[in-house]
Protein backbone atom coordinates (compact mmCIF):
# COMPACT_ATOMS: atom_id res chain seq x y z
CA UNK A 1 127.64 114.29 145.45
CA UNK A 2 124.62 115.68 147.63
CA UNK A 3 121.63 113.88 147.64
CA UNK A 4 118.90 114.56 145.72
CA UNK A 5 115.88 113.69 142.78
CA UNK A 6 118.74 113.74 140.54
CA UNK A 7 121.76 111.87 142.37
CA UNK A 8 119.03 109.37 144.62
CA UNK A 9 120.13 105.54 143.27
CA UNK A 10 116.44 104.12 143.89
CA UNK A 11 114.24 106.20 141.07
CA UNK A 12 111.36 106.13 144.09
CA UNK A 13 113.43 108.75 145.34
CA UNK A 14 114.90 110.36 142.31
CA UNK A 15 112.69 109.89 139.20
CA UNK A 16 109.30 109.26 140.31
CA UNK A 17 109.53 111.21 143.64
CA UNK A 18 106.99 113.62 143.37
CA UNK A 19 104.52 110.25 142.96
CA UNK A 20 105.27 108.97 145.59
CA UNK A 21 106.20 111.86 148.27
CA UNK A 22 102.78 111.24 150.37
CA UNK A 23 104.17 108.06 151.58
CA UNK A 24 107.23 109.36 153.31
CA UNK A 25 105.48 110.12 156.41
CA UNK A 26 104.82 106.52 156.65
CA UNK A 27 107.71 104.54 155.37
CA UNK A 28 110.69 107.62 155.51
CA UNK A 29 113.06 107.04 158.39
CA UNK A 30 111.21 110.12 159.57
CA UNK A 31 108.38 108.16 159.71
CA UNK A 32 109.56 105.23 161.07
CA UNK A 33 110.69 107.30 164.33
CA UNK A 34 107.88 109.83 164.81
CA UNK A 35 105.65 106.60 164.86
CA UNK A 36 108.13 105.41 167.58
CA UNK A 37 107.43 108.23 169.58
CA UNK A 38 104.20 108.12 169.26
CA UNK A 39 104.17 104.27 171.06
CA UNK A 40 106.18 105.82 173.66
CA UNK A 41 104.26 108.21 174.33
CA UNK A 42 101.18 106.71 174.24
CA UNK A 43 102.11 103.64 176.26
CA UNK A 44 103.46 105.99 178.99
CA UNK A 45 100.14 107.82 178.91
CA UNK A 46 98.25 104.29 179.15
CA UNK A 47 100.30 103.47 181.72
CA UNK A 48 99.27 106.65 183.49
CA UNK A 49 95.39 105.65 182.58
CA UNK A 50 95.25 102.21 183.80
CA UNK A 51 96.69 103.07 186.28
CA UNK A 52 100.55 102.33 187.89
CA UNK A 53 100.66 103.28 191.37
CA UNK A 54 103.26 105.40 190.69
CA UNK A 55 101.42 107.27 187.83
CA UNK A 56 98.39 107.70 189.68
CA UNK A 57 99.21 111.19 190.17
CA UNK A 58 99.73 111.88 187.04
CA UNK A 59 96.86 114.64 185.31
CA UNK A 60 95.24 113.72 182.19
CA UNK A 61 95.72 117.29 181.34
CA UNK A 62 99.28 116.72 180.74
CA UNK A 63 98.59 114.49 177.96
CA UNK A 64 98.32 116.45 175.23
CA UNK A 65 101.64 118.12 175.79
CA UNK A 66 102.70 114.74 175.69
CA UNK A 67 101.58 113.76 172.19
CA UNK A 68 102.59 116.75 171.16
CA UNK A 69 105.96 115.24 170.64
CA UNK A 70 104.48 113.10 167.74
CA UNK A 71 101.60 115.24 166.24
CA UNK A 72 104.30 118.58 166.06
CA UNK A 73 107.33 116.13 165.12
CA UNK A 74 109.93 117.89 163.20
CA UNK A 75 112.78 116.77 161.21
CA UNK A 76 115.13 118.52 163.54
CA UNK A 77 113.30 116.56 165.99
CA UNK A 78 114.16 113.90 163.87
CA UNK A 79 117.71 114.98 162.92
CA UNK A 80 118.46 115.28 167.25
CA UNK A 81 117.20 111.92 167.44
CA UNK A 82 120.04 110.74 164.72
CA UNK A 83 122.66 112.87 166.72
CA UNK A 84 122.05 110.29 170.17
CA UNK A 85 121.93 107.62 168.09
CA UNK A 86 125.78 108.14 167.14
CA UNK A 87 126.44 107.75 170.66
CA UNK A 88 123.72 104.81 171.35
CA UNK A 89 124.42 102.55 168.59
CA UNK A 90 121.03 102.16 169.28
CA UNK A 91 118.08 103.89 167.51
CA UNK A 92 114.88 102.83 169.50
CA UNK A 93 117.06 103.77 172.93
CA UNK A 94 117.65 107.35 171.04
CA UNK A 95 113.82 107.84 170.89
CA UNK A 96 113.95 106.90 174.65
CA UNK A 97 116.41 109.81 175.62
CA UNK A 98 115.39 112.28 173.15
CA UNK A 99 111.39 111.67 174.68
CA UNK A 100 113.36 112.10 178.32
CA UNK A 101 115.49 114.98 177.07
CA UNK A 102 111.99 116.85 175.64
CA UNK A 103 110.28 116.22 178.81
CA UNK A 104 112.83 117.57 181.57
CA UNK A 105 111.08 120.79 183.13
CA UNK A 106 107.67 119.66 182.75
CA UNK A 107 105.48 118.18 185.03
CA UNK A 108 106.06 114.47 184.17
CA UNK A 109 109.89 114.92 184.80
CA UNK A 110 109.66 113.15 187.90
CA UNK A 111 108.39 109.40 186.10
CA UNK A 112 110.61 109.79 183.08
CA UNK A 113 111.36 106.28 184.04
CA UNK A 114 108.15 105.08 183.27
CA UNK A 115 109.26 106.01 179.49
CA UNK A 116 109.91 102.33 178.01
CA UNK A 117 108.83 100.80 181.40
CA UNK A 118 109.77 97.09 180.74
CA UNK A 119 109.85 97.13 176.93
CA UNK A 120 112.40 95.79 175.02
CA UNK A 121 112.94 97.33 171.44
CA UNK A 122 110.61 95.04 169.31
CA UNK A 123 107.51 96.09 171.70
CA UNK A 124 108.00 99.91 169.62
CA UNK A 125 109.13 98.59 166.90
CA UNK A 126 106.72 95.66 166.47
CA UNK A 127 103.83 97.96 167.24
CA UNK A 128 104.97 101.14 165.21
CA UNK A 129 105.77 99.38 161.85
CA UNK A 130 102.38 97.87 161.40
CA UNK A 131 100.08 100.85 162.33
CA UNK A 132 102.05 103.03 159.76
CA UNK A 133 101.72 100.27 157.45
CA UNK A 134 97.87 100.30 158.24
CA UNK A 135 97.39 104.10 158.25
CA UNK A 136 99.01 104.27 154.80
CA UNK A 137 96.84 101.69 153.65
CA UNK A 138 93.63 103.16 154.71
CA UNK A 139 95.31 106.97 153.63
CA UNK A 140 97.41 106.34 150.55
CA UNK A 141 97.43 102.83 148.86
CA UNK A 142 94.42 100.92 149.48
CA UNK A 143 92.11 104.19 147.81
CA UNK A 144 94.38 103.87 144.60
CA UNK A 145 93.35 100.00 144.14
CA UNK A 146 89.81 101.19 144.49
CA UNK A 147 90.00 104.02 141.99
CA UNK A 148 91.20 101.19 139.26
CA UNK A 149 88.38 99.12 140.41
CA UNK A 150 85.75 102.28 140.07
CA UNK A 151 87.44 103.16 136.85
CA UNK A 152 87.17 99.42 135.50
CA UNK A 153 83.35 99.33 136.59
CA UNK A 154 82.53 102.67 134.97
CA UNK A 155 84.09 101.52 131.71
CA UNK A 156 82.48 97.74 132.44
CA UNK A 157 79.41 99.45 132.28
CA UNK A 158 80.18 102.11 129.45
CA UNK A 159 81.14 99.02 127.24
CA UNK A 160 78.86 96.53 128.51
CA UNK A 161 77.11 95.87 125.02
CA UNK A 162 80.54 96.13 122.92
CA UNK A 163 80.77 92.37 120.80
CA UNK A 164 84.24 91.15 120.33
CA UNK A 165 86.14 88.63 119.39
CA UNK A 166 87.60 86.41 122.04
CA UNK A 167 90.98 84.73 121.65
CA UNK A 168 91.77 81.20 123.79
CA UNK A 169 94.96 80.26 123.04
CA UNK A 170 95.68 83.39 120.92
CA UNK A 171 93.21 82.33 118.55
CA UNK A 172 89.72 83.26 117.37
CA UNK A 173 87.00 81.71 119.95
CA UNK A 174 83.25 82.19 120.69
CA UNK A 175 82.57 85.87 120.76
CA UNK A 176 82.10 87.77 124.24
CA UNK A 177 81.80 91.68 125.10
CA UNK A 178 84.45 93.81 126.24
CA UNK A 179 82.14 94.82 128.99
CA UNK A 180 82.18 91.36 130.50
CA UNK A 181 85.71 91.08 130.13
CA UNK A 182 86.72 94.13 131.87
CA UNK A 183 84.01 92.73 134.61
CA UNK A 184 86.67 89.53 135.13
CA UNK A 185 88.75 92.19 136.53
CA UNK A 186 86.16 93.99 138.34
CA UNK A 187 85.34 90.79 140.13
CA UNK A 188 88.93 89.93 140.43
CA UNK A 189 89.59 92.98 142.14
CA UNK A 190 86.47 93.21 144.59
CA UNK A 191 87.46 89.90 146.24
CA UNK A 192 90.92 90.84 146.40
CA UNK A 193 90.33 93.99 148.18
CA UNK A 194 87.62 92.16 150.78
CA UNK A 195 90.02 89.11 151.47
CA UNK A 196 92.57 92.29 152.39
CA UNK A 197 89.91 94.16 154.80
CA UNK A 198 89.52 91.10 156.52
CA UNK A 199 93.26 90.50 157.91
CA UNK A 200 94.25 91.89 161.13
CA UNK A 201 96.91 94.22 162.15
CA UNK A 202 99.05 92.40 164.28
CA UNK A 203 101.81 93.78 166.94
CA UNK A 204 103.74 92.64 169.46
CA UNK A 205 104.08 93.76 173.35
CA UNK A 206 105.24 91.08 175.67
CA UNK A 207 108.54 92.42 177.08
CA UNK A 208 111.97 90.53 175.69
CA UNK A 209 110.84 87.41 174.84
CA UNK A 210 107.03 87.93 174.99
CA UNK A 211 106.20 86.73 178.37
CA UNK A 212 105.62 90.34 180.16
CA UNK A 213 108.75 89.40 182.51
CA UNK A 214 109.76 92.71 183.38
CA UNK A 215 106.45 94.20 183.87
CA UNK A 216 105.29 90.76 185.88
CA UNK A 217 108.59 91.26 188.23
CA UNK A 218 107.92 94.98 189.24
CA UNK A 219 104.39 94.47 189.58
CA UNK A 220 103.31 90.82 189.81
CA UNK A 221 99.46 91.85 190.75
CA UNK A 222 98.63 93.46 187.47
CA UNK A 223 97.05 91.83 185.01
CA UNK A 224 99.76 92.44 182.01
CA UNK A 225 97.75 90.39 179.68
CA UNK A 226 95.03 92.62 180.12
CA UNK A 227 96.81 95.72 179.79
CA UNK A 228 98.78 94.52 176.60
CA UNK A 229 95.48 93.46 174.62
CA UNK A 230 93.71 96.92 176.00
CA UNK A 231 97.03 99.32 174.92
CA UNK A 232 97.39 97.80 171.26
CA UNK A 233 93.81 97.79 170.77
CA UNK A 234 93.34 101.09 171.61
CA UNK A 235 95.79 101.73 168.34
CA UNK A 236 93.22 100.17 166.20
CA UNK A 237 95.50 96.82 166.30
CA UNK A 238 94.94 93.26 167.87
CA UNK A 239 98.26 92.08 170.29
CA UNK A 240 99.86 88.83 169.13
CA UNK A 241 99.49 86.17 172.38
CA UNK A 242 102.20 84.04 171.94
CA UNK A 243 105.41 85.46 170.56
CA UNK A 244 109.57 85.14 170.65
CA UNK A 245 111.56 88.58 171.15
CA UNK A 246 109.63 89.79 167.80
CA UNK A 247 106.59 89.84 166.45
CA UNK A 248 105.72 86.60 163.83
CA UNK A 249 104.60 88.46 160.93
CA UNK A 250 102.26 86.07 160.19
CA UNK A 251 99.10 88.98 159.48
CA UNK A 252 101.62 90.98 158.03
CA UNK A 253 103.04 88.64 155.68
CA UNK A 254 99.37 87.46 154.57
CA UNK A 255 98.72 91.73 153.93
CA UNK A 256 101.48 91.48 152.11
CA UNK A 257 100.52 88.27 149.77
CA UNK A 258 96.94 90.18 149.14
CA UNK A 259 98.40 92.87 147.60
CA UNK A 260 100.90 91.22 145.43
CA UNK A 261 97.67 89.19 144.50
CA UNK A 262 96.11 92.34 144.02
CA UNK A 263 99.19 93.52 141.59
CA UNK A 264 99.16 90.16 139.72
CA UNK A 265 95.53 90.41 138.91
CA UNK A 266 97.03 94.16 137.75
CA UNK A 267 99.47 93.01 135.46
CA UNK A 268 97.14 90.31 133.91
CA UNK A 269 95.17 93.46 133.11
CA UNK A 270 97.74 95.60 131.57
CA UNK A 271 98.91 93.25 129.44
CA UNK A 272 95.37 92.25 128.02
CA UNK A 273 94.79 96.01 127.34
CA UNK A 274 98.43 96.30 125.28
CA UNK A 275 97.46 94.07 123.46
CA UNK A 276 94.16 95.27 122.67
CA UNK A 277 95.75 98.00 121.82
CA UNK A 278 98.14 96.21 119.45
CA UNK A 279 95.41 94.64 118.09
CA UNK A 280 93.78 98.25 117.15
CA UNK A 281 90.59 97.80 119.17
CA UNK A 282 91.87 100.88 121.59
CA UNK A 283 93.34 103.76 119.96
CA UNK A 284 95.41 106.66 122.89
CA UNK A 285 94.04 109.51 123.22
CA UNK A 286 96.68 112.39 121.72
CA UNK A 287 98.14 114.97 124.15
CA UNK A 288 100.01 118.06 122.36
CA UNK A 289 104.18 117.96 122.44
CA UNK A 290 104.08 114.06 123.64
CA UNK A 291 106.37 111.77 121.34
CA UNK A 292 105.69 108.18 120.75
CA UNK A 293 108.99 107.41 119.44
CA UNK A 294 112.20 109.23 118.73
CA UNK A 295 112.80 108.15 115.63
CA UNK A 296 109.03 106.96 114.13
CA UNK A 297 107.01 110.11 114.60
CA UNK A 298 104.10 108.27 113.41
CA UNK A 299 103.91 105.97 117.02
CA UNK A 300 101.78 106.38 120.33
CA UNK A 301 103.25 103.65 122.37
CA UNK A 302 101.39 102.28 125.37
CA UNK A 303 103.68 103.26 127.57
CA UNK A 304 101.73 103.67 130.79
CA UNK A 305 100.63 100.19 130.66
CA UNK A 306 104.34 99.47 130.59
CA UNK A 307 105.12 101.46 133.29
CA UNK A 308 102.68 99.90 135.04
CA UNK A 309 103.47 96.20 134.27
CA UNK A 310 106.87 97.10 135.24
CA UNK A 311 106.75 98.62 138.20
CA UNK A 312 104.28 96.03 139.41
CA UNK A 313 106.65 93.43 138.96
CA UNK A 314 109.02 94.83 140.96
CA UNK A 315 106.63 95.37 143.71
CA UNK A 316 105.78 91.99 143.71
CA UNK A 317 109.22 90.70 143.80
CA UNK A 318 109.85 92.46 147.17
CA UNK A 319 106.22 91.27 148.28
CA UNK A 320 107.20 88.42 147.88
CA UNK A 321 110.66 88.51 149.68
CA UNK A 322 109.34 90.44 152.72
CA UNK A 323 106.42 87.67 152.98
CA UNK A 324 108.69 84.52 152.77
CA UNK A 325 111.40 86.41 154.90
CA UNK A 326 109.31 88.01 157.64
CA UNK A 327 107.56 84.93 159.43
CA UNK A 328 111.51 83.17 160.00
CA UNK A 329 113.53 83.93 162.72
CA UNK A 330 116.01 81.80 164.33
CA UNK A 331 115.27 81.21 167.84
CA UNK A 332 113.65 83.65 170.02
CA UNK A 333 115.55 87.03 167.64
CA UNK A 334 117.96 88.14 165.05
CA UNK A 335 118.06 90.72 162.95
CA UNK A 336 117.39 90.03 159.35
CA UNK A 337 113.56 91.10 160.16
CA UNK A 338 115.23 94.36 160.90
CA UNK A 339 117.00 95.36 157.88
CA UNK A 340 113.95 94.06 155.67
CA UNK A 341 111.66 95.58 156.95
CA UNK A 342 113.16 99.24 156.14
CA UNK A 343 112.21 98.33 152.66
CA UNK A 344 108.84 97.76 153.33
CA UNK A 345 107.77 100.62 152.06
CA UNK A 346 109.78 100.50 148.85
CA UNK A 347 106.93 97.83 147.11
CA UNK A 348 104.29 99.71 148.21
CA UNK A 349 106.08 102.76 145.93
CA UNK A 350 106.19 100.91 143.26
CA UNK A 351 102.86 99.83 143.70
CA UNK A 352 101.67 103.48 143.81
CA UNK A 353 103.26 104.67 140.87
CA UNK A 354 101.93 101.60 138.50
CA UNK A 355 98.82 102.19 139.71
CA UNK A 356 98.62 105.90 139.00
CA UNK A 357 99.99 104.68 135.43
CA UNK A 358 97.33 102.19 134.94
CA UNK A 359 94.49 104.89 135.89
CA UNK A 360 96.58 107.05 133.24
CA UNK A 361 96.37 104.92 130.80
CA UNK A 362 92.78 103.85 131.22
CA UNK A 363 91.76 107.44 130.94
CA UNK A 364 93.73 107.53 127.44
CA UNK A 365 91.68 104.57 126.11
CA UNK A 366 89.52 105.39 122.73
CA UNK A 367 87.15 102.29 121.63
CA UNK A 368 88.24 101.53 117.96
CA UNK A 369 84.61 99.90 117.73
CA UNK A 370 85.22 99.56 113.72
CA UNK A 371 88.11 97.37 114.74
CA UNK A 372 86.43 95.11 116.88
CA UNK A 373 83.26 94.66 114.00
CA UNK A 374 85.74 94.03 111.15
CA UNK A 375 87.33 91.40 113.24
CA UNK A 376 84.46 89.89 114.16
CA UNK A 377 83.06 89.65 110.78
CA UNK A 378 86.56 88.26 109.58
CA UNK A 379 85.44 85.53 111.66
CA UNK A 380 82.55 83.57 110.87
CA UNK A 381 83.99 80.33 112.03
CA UNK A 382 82.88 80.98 115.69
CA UNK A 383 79.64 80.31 114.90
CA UNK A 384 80.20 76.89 114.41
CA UNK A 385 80.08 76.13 118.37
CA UNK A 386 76.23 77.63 118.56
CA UNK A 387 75.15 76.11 115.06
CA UNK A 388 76.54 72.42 116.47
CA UNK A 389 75.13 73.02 119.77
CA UNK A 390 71.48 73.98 118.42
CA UNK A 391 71.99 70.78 115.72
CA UNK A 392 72.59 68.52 119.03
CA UNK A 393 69.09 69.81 120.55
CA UNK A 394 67.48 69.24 117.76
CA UNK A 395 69.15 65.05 117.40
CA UNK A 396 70.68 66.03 113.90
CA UNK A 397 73.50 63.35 113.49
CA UNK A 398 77.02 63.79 114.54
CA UNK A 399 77.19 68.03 114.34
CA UNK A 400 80.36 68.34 115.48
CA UNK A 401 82.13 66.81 113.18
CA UNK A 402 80.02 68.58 110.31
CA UNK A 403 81.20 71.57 111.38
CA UNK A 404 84.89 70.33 112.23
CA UNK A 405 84.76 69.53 108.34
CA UNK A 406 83.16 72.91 107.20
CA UNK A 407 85.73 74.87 109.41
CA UNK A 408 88.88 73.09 109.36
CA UNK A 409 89.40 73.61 105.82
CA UNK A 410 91.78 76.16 104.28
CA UNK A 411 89.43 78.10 102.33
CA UNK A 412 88.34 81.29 104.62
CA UNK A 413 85.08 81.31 106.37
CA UNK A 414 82.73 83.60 105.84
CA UNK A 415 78.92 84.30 106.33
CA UNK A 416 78.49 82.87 103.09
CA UNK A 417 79.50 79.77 103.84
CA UNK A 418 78.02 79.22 106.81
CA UNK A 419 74.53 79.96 105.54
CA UNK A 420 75.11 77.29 102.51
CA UNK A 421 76.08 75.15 105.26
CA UNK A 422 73.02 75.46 106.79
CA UNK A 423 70.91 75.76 103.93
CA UNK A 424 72.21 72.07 102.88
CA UNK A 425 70.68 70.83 106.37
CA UNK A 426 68.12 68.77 106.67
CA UNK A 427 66.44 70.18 109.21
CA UNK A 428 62.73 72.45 109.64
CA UNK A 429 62.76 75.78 107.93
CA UNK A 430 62.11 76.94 112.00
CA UNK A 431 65.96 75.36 112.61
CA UNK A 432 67.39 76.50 109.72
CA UNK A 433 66.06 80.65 110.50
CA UNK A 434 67.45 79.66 113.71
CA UNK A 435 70.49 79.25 112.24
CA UNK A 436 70.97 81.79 110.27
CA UNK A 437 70.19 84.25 113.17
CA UNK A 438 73.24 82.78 114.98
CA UNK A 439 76.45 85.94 113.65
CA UNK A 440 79.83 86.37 115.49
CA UNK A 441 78.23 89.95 116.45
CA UNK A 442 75.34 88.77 118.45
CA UNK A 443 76.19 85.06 119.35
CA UNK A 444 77.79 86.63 122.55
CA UNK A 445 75.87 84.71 125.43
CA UNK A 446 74.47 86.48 128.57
């Protein structure tokens, strides 16, 4: 059975492919090797630049032919690179030859040794993952959080004087507005995202086990430290000091946690919103041919809330495997950071594709504002917090448990009763207008 959207086992490459096809160039095994290449190629050249006696010679005008090898990359570039590697065993020593194989005839054919001078296969590796993880972050997934968080803060603000009923403990509470609550996620969100700016992309390059021994051996007057920091900075990166074999994962694991943070705070959101819409405060808007249900024609599920909770979770459950994994290896190396890490990209899909059906389903949303009025005024009891609290200024006795008694009855309570309540008070006609100005629609705080 050939491969494709139909036949794929993971639905990231079968049913939701076309979501999710602009993160192949980071996360694909194509990726993964044309971001190789491009450390390769741009250590050699930095070698070249800083410089190695033996590159000295080398013209800067033979550099872009040089990184054409990774800006021009092809998949039968790709697909030759897979060939060597069935002789190799080996895929980071098949980027090695294939880089040596594209560069015979040219005018750096004579230091084609210099191509992974001293590295060992983590110093690629341990550099490449991470700056494809950070240029699809800045290009892909980091821009979808913030469209939620736009989207949240336009309706915030749309909604900002909408009453409603709040619910602690699934049951009728002090009234708030639905602009405020959507703001909790706002806020949520905002922090989230700045806590996530704020962590470092980490890589390794120190040789085998992190100490520069090659390098140090061929040329013991260089300043290797120097070099490292100055080559994985220039990549937009900062160079782990002290490492085994492999890089720690210790910035990448904490990236990691903020967005499954950030996806938590997600499905807190789409779950509040179903139910809203169960509750009838947010009616979908209709879109011709689209069926609810296949056998109750009268439905329009939430389904891209679903979706999103769903796929969420399962983002978060490889988060949080890759984060706990990652930052434990025995000894100096072995390989289970390896095979992990060619799923990384496989959260990060899910993530995408909840978040585009989150900002789906947000755009769907119709305020039911008759809904949220009748249930407010079903609900006269939450006045009793602001009628005690104004009887405690004023040193009326023991208002609490007046109002405990008025409310905890079994007959319903409704405006009516509150204002005989208050109009068997003795308090000041002032209090008692007070009072009566206190209704679930406008008792709704700041």
């Amino acid at each position: 059975m050939d491969l494709s959207a139909l036949t794929a086992i993971s639905p990231v490459d079968g049913r939701y492919r076309r979501q999710v096809e602009s993160l192949a160039p980071y996360f694909s095994e194509f990726g993964l090797i044309r971001y190789r290449i491009r450390i390769e190629v741009e250590y050699f050249i930095a070698l070249c630049e800083w410089p190695v006696p033996q590159l000295s010679a080398v013209n800067a005008t033979h550099f872009p032919a040089l990184r054409a090898l990774y800006e021009q990359f092809t998949e039968a570039d790709a697909q030759r690179i897979k060939d060597i590697e069935k002789t190799t065993n080996h895929d980071v020593k098949a980027v090695e030859y294939f880089i040596k194989e594209k560069l015979k005839g040219s005018p750096v054919e004579p230091y084609l040794e210099f191509i992974h001078f001293g590295l060992t296969s983590q110093d690629v590796n341990n550099t490449a993952i991470p700056l494809s993880l950070s240029e699809a972050m800045d290009t892909e997934i980091t821009p979808l959080y913030r469209q939620v968080y736009m989207r949240l803060q336009q309706l915030a603000d749309q909604w900002a004087h909408i009453p409603m009923l709040a619910r602690t403990h699934g049951q009728p509470a002090s009234p708030t507005r639905l602009g405020k609550e959507l703001s909790v996620f706002v806020e949520r969100i905002e922090k989230q995202l700045l806590l996530l700016a704020a962590i470092p992309t980490a890589a390794k390059f120190g040789g085998a086990t992190g100490n520069f021994n090659a390098h140090a051996v061929a040329y013991p007057n260089e300043n290797w430290k120097e070099f490292g920091d100055s080559f994985v900075k220039s990549l937009g990166m900062v160079r782990s000091q002290f490492t085994t074999q492999i890089e720690h994962y210790d910035m990448l694991a904490a990236t990691l946690d903020a967005y499954k943070r950030l996806n938590t705070i997600l499905i807190d959101l789409d779950r509040d919103i179903w139910t809203y819409v169960s509750m009838n405060y947010f009616k979908q808007k209709l879109k011709e041919g689209e069926v609810g249900s296949s056998a109750m024609p009268h439905k329009v599920n939430p389904i891209d809330f679903e979706n999103s909770e769903g796929n969420l979770g399962i983002a978060n459950a490889l988060l949080e495997h890759l984060s706990a994994k990652l930052p434990i290896s025995r000894l100096q190396r072995d390989l289970t950071d390896s095979t992990v890490l060619r799923s990384l990209g496989v959260p990060f899909a899910h993530s995408v594709i909840a978040l585009k059906s989150l900002l789906k389903g947000l755009d769907k949303l119709e305020l039911n504002e008759a809904a949220l009025q009748a249930d407010l005024d079903d609900n006269w009891a939450v006045v009793a917090e602001g009628i005690q609290t104004v009887l405690r200024r004023e040193g009326y006795p023991q208002p609490y448990e007046a109002l405990k008694a008025l409310t905890r009855t079994n007959e319903k309570i409704t405006k009516q009763t509150i204002w005989q309540f208050i109009d068997e008070l003795a308090v000041s006609d002032s209090v008692r207008n007070e009072l009566r100005a206190i209704t679930p629609f406008q008792y709704t705080g700041l």
